[in-house]
C-alpha atoms as a PDB file:
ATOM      1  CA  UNK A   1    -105.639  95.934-154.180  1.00  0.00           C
ATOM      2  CA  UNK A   2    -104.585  92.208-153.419  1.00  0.00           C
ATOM      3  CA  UNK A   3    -108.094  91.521-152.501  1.00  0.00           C
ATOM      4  CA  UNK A   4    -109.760  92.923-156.044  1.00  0.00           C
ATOM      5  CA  UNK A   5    -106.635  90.777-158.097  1.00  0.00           C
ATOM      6  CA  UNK A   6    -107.877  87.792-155.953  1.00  0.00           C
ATOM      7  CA  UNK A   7    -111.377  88.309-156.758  1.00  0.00           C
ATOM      8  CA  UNK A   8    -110.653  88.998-160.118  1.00  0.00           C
ATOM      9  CA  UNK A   9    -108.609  85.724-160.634  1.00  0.00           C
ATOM     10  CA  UNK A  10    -111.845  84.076-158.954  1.00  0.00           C
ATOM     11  CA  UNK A  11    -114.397  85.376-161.179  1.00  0.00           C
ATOM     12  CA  UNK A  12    -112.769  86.486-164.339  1.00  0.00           C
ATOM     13  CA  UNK A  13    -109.885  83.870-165.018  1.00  0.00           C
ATOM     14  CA  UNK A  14    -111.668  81.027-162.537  1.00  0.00           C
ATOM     15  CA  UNK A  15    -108.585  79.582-160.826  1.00  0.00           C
ATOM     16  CA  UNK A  16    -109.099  77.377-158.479  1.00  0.00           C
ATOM     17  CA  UNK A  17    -109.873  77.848-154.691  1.00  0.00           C
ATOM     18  CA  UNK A  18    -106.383  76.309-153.829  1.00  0.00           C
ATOM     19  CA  UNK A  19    -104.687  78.457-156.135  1.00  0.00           C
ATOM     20  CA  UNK A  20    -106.702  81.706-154.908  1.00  0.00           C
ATOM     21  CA  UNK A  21    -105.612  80.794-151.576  1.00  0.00           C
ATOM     22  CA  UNK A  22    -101.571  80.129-152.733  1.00  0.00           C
ATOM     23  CA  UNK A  23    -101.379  83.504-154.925  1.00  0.00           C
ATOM     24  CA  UNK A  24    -102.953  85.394-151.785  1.00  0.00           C
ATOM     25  CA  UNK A  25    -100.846  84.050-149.399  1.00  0.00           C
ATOM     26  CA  UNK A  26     -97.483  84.821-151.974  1.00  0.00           C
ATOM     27  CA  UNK A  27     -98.407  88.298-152.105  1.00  0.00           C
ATOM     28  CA  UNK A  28     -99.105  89.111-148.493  1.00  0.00           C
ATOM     29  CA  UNK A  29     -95.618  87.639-147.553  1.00  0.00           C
ATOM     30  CA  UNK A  30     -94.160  90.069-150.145  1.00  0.00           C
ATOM     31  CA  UNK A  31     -96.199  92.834-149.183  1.00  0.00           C
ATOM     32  CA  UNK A  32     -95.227  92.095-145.417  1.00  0.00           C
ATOM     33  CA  UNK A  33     -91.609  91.870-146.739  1.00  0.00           C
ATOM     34  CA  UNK A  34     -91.993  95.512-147.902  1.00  0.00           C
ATOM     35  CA  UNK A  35     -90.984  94.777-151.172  1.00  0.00           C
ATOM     36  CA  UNK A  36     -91.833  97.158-153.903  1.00  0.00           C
ATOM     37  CA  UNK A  37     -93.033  96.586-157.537  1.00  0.00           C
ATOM     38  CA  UNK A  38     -89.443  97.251-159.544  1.00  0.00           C
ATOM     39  CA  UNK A  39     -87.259  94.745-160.953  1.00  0.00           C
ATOM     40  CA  UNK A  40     -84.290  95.396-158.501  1.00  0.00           C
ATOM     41  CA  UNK A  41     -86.984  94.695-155.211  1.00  0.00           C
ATOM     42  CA  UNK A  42     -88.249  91.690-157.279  1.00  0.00           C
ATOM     43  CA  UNK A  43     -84.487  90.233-157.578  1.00  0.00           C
ATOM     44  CA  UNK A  44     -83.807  90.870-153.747  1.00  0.00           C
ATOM     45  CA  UNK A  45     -87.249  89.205-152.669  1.00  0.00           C
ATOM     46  CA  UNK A  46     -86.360  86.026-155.112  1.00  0.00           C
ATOM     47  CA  UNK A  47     -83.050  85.740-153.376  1.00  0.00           C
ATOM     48  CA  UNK A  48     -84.408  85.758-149.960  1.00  0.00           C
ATOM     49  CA  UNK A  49     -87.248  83.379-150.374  1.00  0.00           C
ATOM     50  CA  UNK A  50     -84.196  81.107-151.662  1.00  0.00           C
ATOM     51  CA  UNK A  51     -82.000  81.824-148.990  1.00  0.00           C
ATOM     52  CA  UNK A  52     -85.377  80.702-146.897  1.00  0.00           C
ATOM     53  CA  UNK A  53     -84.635  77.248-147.717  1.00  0.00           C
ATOM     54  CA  UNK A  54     -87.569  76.968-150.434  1.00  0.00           C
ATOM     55  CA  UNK A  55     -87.837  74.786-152.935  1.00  0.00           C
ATOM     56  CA  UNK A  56     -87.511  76.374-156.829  1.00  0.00           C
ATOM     57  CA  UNK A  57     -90.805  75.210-157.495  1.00  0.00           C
ATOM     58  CA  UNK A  58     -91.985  77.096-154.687  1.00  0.00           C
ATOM     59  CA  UNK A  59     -90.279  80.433-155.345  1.00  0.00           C
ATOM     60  CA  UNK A  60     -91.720  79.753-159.212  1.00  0.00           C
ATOM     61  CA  UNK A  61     -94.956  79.914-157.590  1.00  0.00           C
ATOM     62  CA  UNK A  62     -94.167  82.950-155.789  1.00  0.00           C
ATOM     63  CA  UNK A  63     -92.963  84.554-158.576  1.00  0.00           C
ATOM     64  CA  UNK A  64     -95.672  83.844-160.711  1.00  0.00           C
ATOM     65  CA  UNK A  65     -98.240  85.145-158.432  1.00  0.00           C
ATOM     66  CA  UNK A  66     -96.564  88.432-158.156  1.00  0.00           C
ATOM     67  CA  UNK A  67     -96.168  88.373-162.557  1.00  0.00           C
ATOM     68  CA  UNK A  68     -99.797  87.751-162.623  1.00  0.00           C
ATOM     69  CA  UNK A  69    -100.651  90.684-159.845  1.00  0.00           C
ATOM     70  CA  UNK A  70     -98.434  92.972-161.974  1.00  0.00           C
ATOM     71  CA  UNK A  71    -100.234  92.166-165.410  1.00  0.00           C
ATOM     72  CA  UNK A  72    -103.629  93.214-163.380  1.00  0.00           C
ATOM     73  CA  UNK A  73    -102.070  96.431-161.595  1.00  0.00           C
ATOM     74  CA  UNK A  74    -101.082  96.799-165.843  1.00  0.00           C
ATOM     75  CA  UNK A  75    -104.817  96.223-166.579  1.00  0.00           C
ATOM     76  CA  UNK A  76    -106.449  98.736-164.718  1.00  0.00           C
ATOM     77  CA  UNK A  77    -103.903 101.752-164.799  1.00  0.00           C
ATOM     78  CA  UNK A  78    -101.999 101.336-161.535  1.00  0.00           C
ATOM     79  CA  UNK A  79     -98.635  99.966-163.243  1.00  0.00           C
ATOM     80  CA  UNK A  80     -96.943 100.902-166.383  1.00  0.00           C
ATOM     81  CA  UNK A  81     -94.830  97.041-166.996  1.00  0.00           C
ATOM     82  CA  UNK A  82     -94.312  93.944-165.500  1.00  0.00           C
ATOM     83  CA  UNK A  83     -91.420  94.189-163.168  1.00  0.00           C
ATOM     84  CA  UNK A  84     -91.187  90.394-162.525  1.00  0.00           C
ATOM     85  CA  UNK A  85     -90.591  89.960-166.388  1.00  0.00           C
ATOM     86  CA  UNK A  86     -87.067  90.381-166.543  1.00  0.00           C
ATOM     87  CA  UNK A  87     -86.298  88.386-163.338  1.00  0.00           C
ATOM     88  CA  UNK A  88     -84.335  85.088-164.030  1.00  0.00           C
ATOM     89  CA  UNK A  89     -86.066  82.302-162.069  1.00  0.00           C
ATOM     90  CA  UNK A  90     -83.964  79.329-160.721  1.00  0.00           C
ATOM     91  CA  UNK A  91     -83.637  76.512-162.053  1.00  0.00           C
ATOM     92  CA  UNK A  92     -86.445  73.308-161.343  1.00  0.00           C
ATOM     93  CA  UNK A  93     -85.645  69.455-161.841  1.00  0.00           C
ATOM     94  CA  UNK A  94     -88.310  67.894-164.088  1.00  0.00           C
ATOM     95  CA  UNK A  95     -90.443  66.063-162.099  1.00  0.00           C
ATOM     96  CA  UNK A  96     -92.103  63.422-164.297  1.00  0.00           C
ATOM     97  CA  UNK A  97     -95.933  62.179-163.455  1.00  0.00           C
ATOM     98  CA  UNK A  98     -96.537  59.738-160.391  1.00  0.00           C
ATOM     99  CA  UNK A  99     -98.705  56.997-161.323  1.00  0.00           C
ATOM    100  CA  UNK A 100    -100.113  53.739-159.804  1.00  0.00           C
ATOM    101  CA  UNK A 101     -99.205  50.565-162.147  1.00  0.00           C
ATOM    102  CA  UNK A 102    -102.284  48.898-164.566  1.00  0.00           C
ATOM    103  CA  UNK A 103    -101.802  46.109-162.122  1.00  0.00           C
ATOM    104  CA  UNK A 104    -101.958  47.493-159.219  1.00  0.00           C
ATOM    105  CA  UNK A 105    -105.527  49.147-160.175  1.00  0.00           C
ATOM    106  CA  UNK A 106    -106.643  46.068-161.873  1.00  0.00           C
ATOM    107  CA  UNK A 107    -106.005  44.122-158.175  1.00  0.00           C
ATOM    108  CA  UNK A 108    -107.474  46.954-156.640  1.00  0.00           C
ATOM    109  CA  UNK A 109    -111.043  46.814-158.461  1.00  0.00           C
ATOM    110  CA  UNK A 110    -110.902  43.078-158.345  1.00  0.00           C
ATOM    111  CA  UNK A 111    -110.439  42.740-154.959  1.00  0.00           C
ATOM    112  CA  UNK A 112    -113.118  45.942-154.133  1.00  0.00           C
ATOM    113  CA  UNK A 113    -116.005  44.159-156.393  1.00  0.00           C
ATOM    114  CA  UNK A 114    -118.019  42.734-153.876  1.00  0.00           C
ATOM    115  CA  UNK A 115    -118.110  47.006-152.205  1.00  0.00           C
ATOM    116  CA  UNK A 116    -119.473  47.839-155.258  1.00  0.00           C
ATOM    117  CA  UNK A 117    -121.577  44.934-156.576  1.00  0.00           C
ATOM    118  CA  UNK A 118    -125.336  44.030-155.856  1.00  0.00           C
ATOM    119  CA  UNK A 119    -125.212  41.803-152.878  1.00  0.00           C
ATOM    120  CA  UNK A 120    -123.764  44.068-150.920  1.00  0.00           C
ATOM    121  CA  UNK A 121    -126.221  46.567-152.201  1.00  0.00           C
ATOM    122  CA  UNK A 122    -129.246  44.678-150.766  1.00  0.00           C
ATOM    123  CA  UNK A 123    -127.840  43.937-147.683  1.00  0.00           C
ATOM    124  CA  UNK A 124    -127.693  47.857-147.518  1.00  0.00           C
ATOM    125  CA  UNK A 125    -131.181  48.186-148.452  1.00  0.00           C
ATOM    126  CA  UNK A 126    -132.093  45.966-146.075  1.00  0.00           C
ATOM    127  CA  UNK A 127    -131.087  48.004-142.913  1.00  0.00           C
ATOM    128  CA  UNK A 128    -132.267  51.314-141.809  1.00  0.00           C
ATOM    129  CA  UNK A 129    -130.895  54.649-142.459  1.00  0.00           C
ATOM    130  CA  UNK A 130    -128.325  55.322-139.832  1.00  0.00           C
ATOM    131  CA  UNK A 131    -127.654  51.916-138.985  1.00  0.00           C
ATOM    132  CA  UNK A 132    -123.809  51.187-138.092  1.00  0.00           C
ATOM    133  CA  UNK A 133    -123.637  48.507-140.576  1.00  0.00           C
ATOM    134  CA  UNK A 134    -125.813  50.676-143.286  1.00  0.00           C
ATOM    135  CA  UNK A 135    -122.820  53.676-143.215  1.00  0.00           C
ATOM    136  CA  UNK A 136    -119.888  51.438-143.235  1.00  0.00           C
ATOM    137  CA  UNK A 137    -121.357  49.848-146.316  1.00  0.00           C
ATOM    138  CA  UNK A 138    -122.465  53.593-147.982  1.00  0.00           C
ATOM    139  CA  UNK A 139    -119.076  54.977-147.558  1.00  0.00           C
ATOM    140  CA  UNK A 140    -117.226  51.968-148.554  1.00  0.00           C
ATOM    141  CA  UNK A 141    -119.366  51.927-152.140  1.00  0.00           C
ATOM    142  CA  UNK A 142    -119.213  55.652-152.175  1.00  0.00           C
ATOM    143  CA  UNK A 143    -114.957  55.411-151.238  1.00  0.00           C
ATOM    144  CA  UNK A 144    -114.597  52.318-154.430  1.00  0.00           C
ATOM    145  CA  UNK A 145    -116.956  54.840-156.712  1.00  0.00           C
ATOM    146  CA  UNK A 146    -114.841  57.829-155.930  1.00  0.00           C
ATOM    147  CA  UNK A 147    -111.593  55.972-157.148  1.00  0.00           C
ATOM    148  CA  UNK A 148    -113.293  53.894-160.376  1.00  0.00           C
ATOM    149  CA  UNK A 149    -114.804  57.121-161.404  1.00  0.00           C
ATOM    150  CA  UNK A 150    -111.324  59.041-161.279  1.00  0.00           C
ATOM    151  CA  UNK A 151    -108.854  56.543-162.733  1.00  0.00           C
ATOM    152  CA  UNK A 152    -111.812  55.849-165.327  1.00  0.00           C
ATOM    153  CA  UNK A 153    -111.944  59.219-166.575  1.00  0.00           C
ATOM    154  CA  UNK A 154    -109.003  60.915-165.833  1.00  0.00           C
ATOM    155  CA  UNK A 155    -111.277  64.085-163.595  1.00  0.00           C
ATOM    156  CA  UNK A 156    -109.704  66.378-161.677  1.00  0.00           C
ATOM    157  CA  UNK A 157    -110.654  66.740-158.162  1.00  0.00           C
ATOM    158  CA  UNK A 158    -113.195  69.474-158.263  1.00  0.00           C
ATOM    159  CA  UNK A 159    -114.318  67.850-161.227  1.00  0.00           C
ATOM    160  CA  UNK A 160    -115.459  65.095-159.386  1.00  0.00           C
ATOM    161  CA  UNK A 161    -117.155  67.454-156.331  1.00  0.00           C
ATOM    162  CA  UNK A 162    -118.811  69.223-159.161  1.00  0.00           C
ATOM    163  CA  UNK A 163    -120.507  66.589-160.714  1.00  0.00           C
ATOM    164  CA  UNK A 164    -124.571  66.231-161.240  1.00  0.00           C
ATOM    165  CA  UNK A 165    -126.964  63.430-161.614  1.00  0.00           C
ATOM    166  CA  UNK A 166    -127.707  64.785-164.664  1.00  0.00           C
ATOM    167  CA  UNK A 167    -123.735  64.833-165.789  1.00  0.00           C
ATOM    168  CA  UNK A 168    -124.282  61.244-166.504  1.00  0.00           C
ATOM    169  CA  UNK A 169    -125.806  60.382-169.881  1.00  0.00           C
ATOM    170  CA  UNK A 170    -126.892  56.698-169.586  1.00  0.00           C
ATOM    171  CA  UNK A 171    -128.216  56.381-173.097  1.00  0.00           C
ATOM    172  CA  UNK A 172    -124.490  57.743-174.990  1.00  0.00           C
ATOM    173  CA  UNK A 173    -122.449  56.289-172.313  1.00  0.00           C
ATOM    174  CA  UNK A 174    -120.887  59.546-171.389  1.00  0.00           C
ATOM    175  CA  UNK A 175    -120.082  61.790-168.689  1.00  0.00           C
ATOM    176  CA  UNK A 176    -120.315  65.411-168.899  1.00  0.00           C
ATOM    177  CA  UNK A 177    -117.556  67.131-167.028  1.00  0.00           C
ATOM    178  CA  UNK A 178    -117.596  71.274-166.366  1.00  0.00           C
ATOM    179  CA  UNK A 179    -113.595  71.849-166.357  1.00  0.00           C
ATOM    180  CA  UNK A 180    -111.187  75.119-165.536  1.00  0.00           C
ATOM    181  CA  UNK A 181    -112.947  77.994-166.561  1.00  0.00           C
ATOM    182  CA  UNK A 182    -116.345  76.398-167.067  1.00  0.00           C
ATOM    183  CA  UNK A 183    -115.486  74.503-170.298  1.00  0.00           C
ATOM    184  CA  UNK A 184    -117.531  71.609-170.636  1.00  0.00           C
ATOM    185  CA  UNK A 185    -116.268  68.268-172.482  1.00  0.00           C
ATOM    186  CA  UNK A 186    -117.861  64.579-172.783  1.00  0.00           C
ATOM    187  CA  UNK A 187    -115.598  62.078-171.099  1.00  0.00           C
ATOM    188  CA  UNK A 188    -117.207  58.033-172.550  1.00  0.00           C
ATOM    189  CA  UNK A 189    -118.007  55.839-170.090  1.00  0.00           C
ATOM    190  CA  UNK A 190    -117.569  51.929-170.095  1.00  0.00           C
ATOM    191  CA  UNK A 191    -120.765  50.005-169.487  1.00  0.00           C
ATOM    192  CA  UNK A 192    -119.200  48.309-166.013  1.00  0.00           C
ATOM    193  CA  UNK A 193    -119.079  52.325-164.466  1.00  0.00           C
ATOM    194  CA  UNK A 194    -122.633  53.326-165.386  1.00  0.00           C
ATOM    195  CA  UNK A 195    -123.613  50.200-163.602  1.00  0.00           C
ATOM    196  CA  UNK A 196    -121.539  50.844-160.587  1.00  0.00           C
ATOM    197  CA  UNK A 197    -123.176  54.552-160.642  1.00  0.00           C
ATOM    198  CA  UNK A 198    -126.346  53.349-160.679  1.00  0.00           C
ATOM    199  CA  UNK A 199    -126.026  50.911-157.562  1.00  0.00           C
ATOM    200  CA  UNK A 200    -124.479  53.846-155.956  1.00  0.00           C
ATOM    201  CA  UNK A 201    -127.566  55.877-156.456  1.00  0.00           C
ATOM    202  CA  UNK A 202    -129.883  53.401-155.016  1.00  0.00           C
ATOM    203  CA  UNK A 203    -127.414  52.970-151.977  1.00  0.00           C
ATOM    204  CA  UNK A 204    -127.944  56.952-151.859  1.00  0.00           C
ATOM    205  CA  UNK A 205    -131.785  57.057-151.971  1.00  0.00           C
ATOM    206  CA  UNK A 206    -132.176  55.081-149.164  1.00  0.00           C
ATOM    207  CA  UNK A 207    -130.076  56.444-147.382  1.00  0.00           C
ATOM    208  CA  UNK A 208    -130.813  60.320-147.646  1.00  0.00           C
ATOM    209  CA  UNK A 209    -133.889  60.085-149.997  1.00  0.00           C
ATOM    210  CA  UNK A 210    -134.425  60.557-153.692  1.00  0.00           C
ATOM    211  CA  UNK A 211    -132.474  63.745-155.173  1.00  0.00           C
ATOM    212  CA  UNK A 212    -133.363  66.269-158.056  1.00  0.00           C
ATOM    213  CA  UNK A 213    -131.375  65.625-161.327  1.00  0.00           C
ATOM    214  CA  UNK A 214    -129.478  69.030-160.420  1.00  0.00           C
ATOM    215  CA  UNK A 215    -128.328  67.397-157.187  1.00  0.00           C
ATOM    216  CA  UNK A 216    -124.783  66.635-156.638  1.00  0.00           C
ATOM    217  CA  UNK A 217    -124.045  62.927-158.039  1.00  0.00           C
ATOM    218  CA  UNK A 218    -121.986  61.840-154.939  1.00  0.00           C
ATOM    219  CA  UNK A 219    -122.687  63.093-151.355  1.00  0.00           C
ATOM    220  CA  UNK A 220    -121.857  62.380-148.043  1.00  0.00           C
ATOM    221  CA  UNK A 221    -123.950  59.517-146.018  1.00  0.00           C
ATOM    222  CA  UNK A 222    -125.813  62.452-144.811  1.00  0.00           C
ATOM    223  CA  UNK A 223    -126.591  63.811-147.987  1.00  0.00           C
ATOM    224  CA  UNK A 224    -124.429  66.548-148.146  1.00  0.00           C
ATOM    225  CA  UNK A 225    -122.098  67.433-151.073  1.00  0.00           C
ATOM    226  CA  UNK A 226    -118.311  66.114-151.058  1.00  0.00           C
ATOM    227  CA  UNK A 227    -115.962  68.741-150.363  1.00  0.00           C
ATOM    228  CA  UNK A 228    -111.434  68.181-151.334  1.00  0.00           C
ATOM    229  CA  UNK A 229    -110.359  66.726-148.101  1.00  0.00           C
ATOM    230  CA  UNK A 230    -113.606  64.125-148.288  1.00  0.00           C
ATOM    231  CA  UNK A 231    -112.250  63.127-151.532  1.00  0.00           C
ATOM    232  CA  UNK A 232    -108.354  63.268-150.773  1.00  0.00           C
ATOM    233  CA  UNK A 233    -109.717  61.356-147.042  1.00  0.00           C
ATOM    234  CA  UNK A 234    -111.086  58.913-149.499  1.00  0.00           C
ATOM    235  CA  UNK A 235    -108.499  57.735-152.028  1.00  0.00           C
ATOM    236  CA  UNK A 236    -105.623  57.535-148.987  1.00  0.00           C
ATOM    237  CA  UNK A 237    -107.802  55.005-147.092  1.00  0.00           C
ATOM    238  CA  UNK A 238    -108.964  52.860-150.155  1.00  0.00           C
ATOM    239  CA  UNK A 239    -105.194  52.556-151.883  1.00  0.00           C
ATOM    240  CA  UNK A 240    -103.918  52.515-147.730  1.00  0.00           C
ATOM    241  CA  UNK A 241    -104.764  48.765-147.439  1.00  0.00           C
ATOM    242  CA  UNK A 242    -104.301  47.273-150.958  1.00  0.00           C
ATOM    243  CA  UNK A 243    -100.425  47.579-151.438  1.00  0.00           C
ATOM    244  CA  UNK A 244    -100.043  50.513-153.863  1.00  0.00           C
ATOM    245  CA  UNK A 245     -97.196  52.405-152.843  1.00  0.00           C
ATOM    246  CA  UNK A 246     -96.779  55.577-153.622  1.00  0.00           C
ATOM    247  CA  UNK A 247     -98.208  58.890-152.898  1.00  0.00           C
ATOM    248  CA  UNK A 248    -102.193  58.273-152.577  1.00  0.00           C
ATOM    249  CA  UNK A 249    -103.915  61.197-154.142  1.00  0.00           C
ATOM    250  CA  UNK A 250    -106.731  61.772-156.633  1.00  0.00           C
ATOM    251  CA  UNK A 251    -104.007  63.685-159.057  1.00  0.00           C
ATOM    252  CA  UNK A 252    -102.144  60.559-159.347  1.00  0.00           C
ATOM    253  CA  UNK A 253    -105.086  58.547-159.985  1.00  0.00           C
ATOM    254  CA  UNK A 254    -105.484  61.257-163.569  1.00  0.00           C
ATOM    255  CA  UNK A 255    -101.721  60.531-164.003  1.00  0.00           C
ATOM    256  CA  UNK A 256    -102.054  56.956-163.584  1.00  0.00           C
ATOM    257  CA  UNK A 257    -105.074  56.750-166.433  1.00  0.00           C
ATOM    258  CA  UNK A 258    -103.218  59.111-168.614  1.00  0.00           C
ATOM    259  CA  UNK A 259    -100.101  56.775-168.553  1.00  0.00           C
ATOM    260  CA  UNK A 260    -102.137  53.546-169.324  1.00  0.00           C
ATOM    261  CA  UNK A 261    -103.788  55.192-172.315  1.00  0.00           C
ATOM    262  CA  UNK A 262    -100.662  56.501-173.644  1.00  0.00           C
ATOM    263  CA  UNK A 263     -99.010  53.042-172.745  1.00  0.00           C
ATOM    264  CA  UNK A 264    -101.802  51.406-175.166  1.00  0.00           C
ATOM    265  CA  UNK A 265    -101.436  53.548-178.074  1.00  0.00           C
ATOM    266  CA  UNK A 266    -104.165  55.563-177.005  1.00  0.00           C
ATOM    267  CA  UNK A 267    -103.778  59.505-179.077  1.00  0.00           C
ATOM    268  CA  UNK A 268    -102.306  62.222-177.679  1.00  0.00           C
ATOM    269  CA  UNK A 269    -104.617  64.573-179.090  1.00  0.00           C
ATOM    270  CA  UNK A 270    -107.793  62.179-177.703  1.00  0.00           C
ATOM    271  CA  UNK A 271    -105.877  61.773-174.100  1.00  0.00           C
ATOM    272  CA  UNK A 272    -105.626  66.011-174.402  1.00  0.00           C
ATOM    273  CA  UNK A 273    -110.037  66.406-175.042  1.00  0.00           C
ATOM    274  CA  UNK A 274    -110.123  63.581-172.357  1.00  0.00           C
ATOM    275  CA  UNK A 275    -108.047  65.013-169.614  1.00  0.00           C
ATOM    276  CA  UNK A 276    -109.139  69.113-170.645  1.00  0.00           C
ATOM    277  CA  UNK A 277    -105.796  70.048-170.801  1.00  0.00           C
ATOM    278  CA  UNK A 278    -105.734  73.981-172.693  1.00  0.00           C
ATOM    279  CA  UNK A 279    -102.184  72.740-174.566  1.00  0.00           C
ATOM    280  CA  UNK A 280    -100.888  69.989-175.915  1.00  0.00           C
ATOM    281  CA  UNK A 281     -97.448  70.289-174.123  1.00  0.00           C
ATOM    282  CA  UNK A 282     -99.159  69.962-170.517  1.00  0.00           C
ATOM    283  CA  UNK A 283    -100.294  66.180-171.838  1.00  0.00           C
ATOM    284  CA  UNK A 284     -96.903  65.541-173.573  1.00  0.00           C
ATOM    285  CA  UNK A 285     -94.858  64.970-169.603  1.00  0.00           C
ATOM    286  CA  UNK A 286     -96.851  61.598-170.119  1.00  0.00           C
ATOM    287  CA  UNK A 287     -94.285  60.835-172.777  1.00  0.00           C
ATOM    288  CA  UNK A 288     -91.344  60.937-170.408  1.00  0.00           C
ATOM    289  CA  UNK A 289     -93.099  57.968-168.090  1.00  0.00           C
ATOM    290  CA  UNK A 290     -93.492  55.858-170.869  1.00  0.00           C
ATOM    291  CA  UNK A 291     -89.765  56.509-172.411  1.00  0.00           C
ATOM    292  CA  UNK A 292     -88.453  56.037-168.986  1.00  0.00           C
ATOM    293  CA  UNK A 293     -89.466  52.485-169.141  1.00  0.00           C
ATOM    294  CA  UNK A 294     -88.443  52.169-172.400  1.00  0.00           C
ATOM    295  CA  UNK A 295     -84.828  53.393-171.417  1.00  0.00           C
ATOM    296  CA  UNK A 296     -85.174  50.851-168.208  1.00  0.00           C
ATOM    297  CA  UNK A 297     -86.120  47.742-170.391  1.00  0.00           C
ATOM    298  CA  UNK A 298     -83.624  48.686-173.345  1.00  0.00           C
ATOM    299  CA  UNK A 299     -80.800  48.551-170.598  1.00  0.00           C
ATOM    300  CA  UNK A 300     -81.847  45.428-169.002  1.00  0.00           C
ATOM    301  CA  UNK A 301     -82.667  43.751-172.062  1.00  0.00           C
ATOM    302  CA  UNK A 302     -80.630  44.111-175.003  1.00  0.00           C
ATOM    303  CA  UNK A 303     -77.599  42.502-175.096  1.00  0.00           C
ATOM    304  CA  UNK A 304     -75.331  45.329-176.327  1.00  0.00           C
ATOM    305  CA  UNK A 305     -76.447  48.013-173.460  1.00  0.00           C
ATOM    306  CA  UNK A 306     -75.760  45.117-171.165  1.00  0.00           C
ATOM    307  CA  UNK A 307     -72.143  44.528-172.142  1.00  0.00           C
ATOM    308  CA  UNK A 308     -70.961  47.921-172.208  1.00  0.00           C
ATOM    309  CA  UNK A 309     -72.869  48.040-168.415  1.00  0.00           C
ATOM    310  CA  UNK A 310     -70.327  45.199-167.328  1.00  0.00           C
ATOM    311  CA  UNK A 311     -67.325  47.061-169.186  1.00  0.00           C
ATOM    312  CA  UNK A 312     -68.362  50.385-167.167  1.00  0.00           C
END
């Protein structure tokens, strides 16, 4: 039965492969644990995976995956309620947003202009296919497109994998982006990335050939389409050498856009379309970044919190 819930979460609700591969893996531990589907069985397999050592937000997980395999068993006849429903979870620390600084990215593309500009582009051009110098130069443009193209539009990972020639409109400056569950949504594009994508495509053309507009719109030197750990490989050895600390992933790259637009008075409503969030309270945690500074200023700044610091 776990293996028709997984393949309905795959086909009917579309989760993603990772979380296909998470909910699986939560329900053959608790099948393995011999736990049973009533509330009391629930409680007892909650304590233990706490007991384990695991984090809340991993026994959330765990417990979710169960909920949802209970509301299918409801679906098609096998279970009468939810068992997990009435199950207190523990408690989880709010864990605001990771994001790189404006500055930080603004160094970054500065100092990565010359990967992606038109010099380099010929001396690409000028070499043949397979050629040492020819790769190091493809992946380097292709590593600098991958992270412009992700802190520019805010794209999830498999966003980016999934993306087309054809996804870019050149004429209305957009990008269209297939999201969870196969909604589409038009993501604007400034002039500087269209130009950078269109380098990019020559770089690709001579080095695996001309592709069909229903090709994917970044591939591998050999042509082949990206694939998460390409992409993840990617963004950890382009922010690796330029001084941004933090975690390097493309998630915090969406963060980090999401942050700066909110920082600039950008709408939360517009930042919601942009990012293809379902509900307006999954884009509201960017809030707490941008009060958090607020707070941090305020104490260091005005003259009152400052006082009653020293009197503390």
């Amino acid at each position: 039965m776990i293996d028709k819930y997984i393949a309905y979460i795959r086909d009917v609700r579309r989760y993603s492969p990772r979380t296909q591969t998470l909910y699986r893996e939560a329900l053959e531990e608790f099948s393995q644990w011999g736990g049973d589907l009533i509330p009391s069985r629930i409680r007892e397999y909650e304590a233990y995976l706490i007991e384990k050592g695991l984090k809340p937000r991993t026994v959330h997980l765990h417990m979710s995956a169960l909920s949802g395999y209970c509301n299918y068993l409801i679906k098609v006849g096998e279970l009468k309620s939810n068992p997990v429903r009435g199950v207190k979870r523990p408690k989880m620390e709010k864990r605001l947003p990771e994001y790189y600084t404006e500055k930080s990215m603004a160094d970054y593309l500065q100092e990565t202009a010359h990967a992606a500009g038109e010099e380099e582009l010929q001396i690409l051009l000028s070499l043949r296919p397979g050629d040492k110098l020819a790769s190091e130069l493809y992946n380097r443009r292709l590593r600098r497109l991958i992270i412009s193209l992700l802190y520019a539009t805010g794209i999830r990972r498999a966003e980016l994998i999934g993306l087309q020639k054809q996804s870019v409109d050149r004429g209305r400056q957009t990008l269209r982006v297939k999201g969870k569950g196969d909604k589409m949504r038009e993501i604007p594009l400034i002039p500087s990335i269209l130009e950078e994508i269109s380098l990019y495509l020559q770089a690709a053309s001579s080095m695996v050939g001309v592709r069909q507009p229903e090709s994917p719109l970044l591939t591998t030197e050999k042509g082949k389409p990206l694939y998460p750990a390409f992409v993840d490989r990617a963004v950890k050895t382009e922010l690796d050498g330029y001084g941004i600390s933090g975690r390097k992933s493309p998630h915090v790259l969406r963060h980090s856009l999401a942050t700066a637009l909110l920082d600039e008075g950008a709408d939360l409503n517009a930042i919601k379309e942009m990012l293809g969030h379902s509900s307006l309270a999954a884009t509201e945690v960017y809030t707490h970044n941008s009060i958090e500074r607020l707070k941090a200023q305020y104490m260091n700044a005005h003259p009152r919190a400052k006082n009653e610091e020293t009197h503390d």
